[in-house]
PDB file of N, CA and C in Angstrom:
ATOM      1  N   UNK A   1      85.823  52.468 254.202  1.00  0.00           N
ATOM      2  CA  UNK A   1      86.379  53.439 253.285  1.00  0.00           C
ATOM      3  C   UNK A   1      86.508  54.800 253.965  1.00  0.00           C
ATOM      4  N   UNK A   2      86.893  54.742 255.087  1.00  0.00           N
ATOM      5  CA  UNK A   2      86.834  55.764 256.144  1.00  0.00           C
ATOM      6  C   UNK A   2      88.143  56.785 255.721  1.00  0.00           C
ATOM      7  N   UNK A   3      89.294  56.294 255.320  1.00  0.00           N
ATOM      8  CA  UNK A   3      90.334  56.765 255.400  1.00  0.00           C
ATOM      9  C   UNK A   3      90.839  57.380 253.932  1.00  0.00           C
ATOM     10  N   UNK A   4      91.594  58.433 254.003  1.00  0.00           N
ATOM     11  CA  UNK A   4      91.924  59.301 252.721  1.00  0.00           C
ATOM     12  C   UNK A   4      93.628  58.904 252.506  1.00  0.00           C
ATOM     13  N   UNK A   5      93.884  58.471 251.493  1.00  0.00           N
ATOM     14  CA  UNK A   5      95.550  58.206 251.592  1.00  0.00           C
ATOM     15  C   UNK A   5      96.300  59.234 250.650  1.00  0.00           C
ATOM     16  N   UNK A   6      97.220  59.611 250.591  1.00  0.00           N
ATOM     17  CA  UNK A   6      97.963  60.666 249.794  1.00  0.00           C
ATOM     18  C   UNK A   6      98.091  59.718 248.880  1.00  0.00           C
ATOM     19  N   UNK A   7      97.730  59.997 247.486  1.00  0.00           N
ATOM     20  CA  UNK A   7      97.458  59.781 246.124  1.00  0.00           C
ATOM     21  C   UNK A   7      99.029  60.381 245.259  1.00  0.00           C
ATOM     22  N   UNK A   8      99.829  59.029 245.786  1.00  0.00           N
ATOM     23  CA  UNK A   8     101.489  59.139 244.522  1.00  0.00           C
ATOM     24  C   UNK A   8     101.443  57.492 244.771  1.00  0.00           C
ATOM     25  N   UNK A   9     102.530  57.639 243.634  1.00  0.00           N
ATOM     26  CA  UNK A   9     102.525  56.176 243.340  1.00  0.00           C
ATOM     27  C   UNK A   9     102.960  54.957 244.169  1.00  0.00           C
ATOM     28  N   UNK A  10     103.759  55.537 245.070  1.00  0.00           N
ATOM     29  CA  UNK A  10     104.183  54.617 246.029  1.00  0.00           C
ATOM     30  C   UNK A  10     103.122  54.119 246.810  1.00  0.00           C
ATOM     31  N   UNK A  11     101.573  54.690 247.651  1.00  0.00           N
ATOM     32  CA  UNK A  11     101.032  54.565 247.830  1.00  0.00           C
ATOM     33  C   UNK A  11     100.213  53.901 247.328  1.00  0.00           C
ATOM     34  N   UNK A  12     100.174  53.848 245.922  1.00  0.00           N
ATOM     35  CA  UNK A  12      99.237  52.934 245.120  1.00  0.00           C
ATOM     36  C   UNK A  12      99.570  51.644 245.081  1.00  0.00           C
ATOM     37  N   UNK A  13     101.111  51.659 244.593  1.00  0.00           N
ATOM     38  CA  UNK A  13     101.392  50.526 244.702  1.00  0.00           C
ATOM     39  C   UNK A  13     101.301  49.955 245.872  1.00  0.00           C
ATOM     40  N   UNK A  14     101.455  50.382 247.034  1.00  0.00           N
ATOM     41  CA  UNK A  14     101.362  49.503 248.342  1.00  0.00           C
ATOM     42  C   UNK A  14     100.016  49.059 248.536  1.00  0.00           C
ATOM     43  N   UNK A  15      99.001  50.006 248.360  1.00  0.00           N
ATOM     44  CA  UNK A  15      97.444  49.331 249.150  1.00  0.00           C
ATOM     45  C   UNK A  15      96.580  48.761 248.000  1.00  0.00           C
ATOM     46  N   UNK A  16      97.045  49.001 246.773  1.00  0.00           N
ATOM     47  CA  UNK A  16      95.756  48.691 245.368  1.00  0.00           C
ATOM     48  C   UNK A  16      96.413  47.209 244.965  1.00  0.00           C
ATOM     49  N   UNK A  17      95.462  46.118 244.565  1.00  0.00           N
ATOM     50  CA  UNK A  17      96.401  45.145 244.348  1.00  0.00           C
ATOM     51  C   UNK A  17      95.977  45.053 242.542  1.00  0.00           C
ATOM     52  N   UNK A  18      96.694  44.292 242.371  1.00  0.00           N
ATOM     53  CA  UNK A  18      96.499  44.307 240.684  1.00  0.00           C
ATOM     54  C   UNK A  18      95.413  43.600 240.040  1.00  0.00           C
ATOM     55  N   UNK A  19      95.352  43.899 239.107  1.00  0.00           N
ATOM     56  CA  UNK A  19      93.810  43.270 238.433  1.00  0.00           C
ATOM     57  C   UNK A  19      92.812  43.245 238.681  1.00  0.00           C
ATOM     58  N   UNK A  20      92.642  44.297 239.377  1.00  0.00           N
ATOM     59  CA  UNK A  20      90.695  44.211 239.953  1.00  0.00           C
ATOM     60  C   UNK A  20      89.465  45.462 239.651  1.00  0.00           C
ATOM     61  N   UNK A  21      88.547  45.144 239.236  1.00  0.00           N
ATOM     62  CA  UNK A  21      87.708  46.006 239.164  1.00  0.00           C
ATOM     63  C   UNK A  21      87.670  46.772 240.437  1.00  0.00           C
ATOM     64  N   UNK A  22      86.967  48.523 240.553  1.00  0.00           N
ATOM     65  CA  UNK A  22      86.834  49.196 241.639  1.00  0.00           C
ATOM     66  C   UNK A  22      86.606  50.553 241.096  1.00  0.00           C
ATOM     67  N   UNK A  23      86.176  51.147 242.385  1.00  0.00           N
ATOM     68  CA  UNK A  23      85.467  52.540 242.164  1.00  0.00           C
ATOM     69  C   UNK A  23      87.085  53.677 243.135  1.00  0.00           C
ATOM     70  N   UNK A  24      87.120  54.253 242.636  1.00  0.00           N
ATOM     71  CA  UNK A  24      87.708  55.531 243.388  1.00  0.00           C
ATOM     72  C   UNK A  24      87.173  56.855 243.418  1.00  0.00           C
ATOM     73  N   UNK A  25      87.869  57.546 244.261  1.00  0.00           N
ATOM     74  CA  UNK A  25      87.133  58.789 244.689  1.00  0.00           C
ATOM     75  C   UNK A  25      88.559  59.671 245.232  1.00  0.00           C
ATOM     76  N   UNK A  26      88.531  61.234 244.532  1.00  0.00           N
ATOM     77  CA  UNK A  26      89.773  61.673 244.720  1.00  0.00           C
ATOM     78  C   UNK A  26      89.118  63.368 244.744  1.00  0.00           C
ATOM     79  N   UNK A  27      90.141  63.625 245.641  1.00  0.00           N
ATOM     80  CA  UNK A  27      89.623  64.806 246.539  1.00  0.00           C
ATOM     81  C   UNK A  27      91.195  65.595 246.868  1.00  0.00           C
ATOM     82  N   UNK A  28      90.464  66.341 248.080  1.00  0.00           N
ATOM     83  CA  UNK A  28      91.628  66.924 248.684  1.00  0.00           C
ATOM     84  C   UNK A  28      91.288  66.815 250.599  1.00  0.00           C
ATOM     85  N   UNK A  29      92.103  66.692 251.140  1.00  0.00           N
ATOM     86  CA  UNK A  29      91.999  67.168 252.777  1.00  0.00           C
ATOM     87  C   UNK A  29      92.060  68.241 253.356  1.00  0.00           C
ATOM     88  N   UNK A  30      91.188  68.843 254.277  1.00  0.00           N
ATOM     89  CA  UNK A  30      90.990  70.159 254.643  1.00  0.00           C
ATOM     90  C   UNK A  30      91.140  69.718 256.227  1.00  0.00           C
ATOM     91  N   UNK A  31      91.659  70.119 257.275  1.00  0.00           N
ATOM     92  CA  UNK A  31      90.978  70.242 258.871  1.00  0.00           C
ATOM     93  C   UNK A  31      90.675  68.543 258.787  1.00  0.00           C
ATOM     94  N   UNK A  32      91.612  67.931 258.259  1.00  0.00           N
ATOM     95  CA  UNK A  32      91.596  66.137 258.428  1.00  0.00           C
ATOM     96  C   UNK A  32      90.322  65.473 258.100  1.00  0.00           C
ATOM     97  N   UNK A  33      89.616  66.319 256.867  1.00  0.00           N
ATOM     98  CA  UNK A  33      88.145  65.790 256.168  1.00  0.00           C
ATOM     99  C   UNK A  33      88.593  65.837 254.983  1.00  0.00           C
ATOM    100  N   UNK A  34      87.844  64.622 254.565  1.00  0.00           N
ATOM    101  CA  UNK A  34      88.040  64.269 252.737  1.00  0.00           C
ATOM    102  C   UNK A  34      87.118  65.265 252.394  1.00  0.00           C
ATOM    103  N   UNK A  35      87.586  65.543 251.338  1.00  0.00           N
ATOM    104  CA  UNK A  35      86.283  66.227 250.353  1.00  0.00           C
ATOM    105  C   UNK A  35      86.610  65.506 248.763  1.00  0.00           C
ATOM    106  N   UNK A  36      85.388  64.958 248.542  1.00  0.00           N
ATOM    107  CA  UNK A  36      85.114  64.013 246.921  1.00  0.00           C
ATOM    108  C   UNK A  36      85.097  64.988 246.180  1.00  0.00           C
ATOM    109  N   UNK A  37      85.979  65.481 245.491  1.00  0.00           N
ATOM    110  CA  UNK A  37      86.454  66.261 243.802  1.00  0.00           C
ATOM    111  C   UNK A  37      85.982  65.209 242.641  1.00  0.00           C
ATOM    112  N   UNK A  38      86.034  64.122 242.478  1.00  0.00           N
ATOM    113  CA  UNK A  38      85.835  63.117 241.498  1.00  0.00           C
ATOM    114  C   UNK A  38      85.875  62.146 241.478  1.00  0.00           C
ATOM    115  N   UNK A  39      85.103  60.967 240.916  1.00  0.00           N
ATOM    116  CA  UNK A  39      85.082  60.128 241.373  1.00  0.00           C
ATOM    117  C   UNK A  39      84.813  58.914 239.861  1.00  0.00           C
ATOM    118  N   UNK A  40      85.335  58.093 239.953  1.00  0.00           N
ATOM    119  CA  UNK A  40      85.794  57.134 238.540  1.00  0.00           C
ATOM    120  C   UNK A  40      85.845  55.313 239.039  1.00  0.00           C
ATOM    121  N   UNK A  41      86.351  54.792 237.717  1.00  0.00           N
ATOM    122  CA  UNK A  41      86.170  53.568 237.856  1.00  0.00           C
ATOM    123  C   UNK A  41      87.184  53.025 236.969  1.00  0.00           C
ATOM    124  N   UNK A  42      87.789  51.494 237.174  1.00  0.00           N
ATOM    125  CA  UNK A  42      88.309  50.405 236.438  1.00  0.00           C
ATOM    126  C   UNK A  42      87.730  49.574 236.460  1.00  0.00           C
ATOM    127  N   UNK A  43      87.558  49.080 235.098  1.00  0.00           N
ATOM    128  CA  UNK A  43      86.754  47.463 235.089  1.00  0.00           C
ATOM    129  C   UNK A  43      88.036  46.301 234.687  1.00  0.00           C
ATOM    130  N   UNK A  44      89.066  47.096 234.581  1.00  0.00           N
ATOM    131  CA  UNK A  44      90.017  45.856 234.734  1.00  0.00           C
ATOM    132  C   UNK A  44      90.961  46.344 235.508  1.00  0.00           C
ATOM    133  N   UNK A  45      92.053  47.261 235.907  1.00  0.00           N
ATOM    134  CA  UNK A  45      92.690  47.616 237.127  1.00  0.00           C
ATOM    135  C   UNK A  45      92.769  48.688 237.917  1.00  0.00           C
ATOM    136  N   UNK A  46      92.259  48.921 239.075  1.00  0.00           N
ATOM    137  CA  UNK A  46      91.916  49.615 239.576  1.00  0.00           C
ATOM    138  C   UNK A  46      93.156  50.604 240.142  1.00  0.00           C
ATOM    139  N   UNK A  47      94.262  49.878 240.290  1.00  0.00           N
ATOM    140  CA  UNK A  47      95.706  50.150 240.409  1.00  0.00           C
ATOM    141  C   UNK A  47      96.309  51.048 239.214  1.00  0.00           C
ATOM    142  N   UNK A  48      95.999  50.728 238.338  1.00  0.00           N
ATOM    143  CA  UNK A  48      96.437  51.260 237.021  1.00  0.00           C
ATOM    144  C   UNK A  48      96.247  52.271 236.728  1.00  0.00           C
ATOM    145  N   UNK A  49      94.826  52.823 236.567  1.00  0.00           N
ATOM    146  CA  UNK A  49      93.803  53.707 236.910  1.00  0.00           C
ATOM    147  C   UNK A  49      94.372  55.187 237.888  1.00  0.00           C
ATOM    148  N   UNK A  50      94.894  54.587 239.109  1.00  0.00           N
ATOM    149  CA  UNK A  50      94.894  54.957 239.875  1.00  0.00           C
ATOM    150  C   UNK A  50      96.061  56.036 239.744  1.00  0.00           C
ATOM    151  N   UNK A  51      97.169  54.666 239.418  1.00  0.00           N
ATOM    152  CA  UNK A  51      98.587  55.402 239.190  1.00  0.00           C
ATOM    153  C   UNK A  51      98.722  56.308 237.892  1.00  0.00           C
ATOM    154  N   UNK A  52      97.777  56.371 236.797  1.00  0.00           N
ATOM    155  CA  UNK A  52      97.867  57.326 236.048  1.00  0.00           C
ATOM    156  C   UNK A  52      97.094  58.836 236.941  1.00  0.00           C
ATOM    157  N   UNK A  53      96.120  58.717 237.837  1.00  0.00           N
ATOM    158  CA  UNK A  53      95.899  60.093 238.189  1.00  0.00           C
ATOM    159  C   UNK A  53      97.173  60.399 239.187  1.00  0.00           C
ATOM    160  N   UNK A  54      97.557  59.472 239.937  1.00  0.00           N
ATOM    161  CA  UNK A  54      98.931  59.986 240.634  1.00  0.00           C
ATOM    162  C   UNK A  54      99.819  60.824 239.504  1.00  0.00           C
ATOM    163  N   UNK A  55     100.032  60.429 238.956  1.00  0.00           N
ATOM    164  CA  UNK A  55     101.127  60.779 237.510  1.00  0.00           C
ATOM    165  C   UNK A  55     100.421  62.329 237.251  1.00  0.00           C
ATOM    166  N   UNK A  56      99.193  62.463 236.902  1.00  0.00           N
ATOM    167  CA  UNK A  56      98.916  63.615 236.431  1.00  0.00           C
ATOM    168  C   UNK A  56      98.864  64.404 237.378  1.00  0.00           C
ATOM    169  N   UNK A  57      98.702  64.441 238.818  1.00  0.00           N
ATOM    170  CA  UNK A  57      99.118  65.077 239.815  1.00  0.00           C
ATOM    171  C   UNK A  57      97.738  66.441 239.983  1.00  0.00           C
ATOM    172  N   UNK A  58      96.775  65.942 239.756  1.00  0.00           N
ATOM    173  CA  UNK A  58      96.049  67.288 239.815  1.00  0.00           C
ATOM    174  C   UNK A  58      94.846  66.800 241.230  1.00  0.00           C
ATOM    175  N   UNK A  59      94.903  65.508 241.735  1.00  0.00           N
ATOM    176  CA  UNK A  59      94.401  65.749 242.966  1.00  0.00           C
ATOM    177  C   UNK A  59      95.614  65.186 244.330  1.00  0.00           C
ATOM    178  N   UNK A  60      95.602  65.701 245.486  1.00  0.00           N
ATOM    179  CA  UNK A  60      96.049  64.682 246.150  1.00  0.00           C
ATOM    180  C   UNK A  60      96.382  63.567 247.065  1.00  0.00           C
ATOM    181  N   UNK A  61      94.609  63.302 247.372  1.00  0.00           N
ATOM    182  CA  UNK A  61      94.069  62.070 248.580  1.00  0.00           C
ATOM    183  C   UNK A  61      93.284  61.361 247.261  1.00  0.00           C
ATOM    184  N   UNK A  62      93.484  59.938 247.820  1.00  0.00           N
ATOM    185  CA  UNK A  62      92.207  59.217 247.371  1.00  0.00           C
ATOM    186  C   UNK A  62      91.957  58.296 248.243  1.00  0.00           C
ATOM    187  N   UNK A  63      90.865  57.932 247.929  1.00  0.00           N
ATOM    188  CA  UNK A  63      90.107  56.182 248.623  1.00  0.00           C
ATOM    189  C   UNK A  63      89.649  55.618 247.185  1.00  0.00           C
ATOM    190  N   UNK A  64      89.195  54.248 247.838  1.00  0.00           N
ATOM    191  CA  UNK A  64      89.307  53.279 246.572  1.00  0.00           C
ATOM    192  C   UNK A  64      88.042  52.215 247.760  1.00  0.00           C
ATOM    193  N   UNK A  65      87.099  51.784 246.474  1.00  0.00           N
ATOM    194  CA  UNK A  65      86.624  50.532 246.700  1.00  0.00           C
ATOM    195  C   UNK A  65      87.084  49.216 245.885  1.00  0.00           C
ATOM    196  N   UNK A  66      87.197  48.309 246.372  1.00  0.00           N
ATOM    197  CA  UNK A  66      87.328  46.963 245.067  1.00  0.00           C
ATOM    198  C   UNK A  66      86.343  46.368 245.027  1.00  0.00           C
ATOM    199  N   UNK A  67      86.071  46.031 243.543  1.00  0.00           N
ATOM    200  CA  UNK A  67      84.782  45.563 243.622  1.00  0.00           C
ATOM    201  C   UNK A  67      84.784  43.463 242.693  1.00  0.00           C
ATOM    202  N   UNK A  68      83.754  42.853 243.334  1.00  0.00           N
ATOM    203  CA  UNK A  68      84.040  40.881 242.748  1.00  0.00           C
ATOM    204  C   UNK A  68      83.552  41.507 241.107  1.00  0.00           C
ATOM    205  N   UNK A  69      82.589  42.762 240.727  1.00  0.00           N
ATOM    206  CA  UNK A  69      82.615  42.678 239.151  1.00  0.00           C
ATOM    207  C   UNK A  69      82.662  43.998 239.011  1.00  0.00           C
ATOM    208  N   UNK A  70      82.551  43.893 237.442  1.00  0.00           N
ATOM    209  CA  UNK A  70      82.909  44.967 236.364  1.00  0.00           C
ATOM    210  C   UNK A  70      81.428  45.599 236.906  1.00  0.00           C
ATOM    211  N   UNK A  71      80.361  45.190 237.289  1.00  0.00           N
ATOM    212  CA  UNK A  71      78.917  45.810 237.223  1.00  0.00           C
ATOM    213  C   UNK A  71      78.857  46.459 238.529  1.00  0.00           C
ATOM    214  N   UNK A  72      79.615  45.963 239.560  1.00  0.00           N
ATOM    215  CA  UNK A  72      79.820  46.332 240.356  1.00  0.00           C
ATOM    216  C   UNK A  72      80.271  47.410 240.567  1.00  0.00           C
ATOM    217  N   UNK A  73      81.662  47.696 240.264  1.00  0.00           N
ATOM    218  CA  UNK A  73      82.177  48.838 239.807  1.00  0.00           C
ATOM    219  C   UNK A  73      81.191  50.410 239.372  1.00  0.00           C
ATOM    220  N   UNK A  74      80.614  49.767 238.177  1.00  0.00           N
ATOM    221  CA  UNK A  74      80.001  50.676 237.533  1.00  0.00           C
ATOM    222  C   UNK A  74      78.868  51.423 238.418  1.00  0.00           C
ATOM    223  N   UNK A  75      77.914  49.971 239.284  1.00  0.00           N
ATOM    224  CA  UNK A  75      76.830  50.587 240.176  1.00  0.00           C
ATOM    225  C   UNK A  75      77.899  51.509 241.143  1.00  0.00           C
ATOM    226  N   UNK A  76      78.663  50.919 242.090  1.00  0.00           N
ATOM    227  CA  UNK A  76      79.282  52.615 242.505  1.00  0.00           C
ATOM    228  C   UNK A  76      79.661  53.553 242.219  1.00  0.00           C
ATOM    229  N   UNK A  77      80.448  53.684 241.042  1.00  0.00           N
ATOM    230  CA  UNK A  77      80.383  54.930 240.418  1.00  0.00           C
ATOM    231  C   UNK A  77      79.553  55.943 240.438  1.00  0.00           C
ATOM    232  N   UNK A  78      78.188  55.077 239.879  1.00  0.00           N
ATOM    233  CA  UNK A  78      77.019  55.902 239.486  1.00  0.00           C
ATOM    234  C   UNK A  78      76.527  56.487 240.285  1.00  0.00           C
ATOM    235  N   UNK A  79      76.542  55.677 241.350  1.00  0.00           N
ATOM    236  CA  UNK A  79      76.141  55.944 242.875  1.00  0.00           C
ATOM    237  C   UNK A  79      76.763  57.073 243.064  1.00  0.00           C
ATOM    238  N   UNK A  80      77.966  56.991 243.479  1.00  0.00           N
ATOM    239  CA  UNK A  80      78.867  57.620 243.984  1.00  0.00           C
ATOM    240  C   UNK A  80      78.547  59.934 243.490  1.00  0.00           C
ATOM    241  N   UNK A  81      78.713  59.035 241.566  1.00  0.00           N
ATOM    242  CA  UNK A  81      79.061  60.558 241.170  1.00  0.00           C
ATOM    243  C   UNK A  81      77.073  61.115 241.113  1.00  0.00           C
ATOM    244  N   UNK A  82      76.172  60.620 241.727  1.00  0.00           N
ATOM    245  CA  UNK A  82      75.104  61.357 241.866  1.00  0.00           C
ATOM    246  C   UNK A  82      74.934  61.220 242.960  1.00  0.00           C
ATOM    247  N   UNK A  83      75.275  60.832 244.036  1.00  0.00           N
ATOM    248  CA  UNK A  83      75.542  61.249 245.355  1.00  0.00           C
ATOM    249  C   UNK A  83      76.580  62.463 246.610  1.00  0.00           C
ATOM    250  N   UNK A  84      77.491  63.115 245.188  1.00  0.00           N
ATOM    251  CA  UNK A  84      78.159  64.316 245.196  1.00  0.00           C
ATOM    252  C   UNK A  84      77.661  65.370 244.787  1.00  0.00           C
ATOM    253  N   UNK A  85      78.062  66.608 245.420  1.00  0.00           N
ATOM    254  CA  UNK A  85      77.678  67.988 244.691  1.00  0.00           C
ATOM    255  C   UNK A  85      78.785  68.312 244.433  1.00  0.00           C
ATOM    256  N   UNK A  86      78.986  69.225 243.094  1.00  0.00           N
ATOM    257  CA  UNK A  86      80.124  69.930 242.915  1.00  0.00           C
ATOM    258  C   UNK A  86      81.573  68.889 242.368  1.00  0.00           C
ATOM    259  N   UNK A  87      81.186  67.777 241.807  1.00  0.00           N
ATOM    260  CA  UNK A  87      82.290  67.142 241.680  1.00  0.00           C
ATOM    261  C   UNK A  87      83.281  67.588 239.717  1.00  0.00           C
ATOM    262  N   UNK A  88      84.346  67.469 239.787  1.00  0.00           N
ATOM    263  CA  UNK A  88      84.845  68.005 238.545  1.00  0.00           C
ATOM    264  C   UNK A  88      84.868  67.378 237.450  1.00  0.00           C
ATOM    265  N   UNK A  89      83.584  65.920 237.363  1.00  0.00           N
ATOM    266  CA  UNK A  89      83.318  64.675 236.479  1.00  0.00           C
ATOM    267  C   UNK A  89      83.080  65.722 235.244  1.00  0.00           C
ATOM    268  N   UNK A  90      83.042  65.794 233.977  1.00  0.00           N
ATOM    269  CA  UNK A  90      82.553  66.361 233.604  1.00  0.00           C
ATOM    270  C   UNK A  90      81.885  65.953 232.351  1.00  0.00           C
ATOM    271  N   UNK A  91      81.824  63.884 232.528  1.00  0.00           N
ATOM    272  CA  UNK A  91      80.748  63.635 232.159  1.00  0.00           C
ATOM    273  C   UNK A  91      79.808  62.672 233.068  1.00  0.00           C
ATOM    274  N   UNK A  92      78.912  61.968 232.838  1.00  0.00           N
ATOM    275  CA  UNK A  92      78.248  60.767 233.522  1.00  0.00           C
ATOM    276  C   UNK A  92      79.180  59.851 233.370  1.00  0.00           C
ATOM    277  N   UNK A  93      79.385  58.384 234.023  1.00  0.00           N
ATOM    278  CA  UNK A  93      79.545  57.329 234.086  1.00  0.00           C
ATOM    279  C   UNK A  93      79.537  56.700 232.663  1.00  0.00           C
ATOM    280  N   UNK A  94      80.152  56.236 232.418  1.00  0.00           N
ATOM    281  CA  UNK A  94      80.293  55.470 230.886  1.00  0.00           C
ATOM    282  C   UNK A  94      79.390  54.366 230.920  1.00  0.00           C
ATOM    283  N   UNK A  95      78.589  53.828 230.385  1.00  0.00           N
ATOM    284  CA  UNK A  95      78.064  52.900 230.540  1.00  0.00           C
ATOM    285  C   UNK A  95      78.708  51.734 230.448  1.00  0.00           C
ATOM    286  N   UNK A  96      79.032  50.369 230.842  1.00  0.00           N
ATOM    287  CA  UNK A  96      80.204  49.224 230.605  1.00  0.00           C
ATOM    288  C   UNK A  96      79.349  48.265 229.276  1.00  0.00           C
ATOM    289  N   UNK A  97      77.940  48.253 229.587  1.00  0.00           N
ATOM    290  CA  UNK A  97      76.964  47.224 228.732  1.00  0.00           C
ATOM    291  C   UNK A  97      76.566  45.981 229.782  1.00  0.00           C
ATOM    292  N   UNK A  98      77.043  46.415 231.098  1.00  0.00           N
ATOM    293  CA  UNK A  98      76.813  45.642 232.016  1.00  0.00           C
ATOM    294  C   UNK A  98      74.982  45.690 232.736  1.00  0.00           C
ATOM    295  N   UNK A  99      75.262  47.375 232.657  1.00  0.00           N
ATOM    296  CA  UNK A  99      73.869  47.627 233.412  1.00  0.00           C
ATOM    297  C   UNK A  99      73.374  49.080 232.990  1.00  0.00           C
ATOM    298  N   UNK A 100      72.417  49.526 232.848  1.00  0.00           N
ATOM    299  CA  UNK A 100      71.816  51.168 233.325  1.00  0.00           C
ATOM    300  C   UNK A 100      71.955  52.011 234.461  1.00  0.00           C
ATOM    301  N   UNK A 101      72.239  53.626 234.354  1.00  0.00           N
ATOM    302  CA  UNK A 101      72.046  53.918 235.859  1.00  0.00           C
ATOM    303  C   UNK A 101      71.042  54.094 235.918  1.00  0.00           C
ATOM    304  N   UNK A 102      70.523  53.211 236.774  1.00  0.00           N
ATOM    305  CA  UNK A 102      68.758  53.585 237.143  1.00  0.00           C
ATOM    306  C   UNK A 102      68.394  55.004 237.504  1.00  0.00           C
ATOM    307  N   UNK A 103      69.413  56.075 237.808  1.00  0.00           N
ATOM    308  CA  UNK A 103      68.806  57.297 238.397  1.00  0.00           C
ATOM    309  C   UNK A 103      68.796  58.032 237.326  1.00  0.00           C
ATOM    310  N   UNK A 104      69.713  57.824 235.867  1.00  0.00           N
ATOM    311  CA  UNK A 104      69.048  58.310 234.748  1.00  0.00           C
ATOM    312  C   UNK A 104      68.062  57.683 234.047  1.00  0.00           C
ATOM    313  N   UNK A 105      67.584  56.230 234.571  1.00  0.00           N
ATOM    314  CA  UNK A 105      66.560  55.362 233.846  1.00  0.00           C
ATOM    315  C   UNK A 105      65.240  56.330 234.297  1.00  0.00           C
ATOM    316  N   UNK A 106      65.339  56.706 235.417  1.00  0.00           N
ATOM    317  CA  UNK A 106      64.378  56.893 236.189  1.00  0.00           C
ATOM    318  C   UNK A 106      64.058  58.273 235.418  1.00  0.00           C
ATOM    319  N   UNK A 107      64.864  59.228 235.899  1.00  0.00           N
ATOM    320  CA  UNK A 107      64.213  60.436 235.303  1.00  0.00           C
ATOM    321  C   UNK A 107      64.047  60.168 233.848  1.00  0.00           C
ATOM    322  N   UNK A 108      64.561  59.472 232.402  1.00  0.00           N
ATOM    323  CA  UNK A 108      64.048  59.394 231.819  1.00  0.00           C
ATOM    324  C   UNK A 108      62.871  58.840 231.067  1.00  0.00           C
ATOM    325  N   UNK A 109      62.558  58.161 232.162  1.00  0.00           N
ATOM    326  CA  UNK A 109      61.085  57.683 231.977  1.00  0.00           C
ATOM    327  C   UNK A 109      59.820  58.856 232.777  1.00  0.00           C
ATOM    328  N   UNK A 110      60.533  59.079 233.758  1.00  0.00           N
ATOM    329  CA  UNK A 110      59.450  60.289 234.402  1.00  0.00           C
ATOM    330  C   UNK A 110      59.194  61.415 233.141  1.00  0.00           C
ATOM    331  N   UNK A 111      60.420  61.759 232.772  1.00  0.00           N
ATOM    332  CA  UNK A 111      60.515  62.872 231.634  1.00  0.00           C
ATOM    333  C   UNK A 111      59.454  62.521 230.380  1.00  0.00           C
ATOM    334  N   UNK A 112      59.691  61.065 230.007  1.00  0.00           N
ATOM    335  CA  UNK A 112      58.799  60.301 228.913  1.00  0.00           C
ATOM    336  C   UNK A 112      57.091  60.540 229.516  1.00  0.00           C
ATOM    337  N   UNK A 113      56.702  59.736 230.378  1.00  0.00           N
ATOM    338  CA  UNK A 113      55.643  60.312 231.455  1.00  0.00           C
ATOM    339  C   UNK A 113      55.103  61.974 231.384  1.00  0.00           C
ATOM    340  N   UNK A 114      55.756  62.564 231.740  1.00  0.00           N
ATOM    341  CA  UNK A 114      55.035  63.989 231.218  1.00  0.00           C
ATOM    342  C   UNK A 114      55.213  64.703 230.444  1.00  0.00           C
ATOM    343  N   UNK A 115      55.808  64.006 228.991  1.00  0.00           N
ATOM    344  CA  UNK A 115      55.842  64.702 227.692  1.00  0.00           C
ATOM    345  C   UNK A 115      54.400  64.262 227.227  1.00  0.00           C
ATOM    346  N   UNK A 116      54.402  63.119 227.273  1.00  0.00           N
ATOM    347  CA  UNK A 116      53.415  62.102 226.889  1.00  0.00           C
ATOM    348  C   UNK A 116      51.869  62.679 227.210  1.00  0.00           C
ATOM    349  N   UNK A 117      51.652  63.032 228.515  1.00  0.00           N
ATOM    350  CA  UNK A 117      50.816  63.292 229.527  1.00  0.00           C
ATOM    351  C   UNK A 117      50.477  64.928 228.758  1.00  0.00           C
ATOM    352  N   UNK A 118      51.334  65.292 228.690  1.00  0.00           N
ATOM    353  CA  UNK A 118      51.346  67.559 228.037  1.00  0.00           C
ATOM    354  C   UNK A 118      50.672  66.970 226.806  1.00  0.00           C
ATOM    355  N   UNK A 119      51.255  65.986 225.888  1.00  0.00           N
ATOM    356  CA  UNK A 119      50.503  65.960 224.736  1.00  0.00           C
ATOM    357  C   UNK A 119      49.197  65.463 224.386  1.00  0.00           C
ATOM    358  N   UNK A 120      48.635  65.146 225.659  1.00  0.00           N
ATOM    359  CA  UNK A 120      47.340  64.843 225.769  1.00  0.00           C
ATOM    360  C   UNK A 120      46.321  65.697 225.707  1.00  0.00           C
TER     361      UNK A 120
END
């Protein structure tokens, strides 16, 4: 996933194939470096997805993973958008009903842990 492709539709249509779950990530290029602006998911076409942010035209590189499931998908996402700073998500990951993000499982059990612990 090394490579950043200019994000219009012709492009989509050439490298995204149809019907597949996948994670994307859409940015801009500076000095021939991606930089991750946002980063999203399809659990049914990743192509589709894709070509509607082409359409809205407000970034213009992306990369793309494909993923064999819908859970799949979702774990990169999650990954993905808490492994960025500064990205323009401006919510969490949707949950699919597939799985949890463990990195909000986590702090909310730590959080549970020392409420619990203060009220002692």
């Amino acid at each position: 996933m090394k490579r950043a492709y200019k994000l219009d539709s012709a492009t989509v249509c050439k490298l995204v194939p149809e019907g597949k779950p996948g994670t994307y990530f859409l940015g801009e290029k500076l000095d021939d470096r991606f930089y991750v602006l946002y980063v999203g998911r399809s659990d049914a076409c990743l192509k589709t997805r894709l070509l509607q942010h082409a359409n809205a035209g407000i970034f213009n590189f992306f990369r793309f993973r494909m993923s064999r499931s819908i859970s799949g998908a979702y774990k990169k996402e999650w990954y993905a958008y808490h492994s960025y700073n500064e990205l323009k998500n401006k919510v969490h990951p949707a949950n699919n009903g597939t799985c949890n993000c463990p990195i909000c499982s986590c702090v909310d059990e730590f959080q549970t842990v020392l409420t619990d612990h203060n009220l002692n």
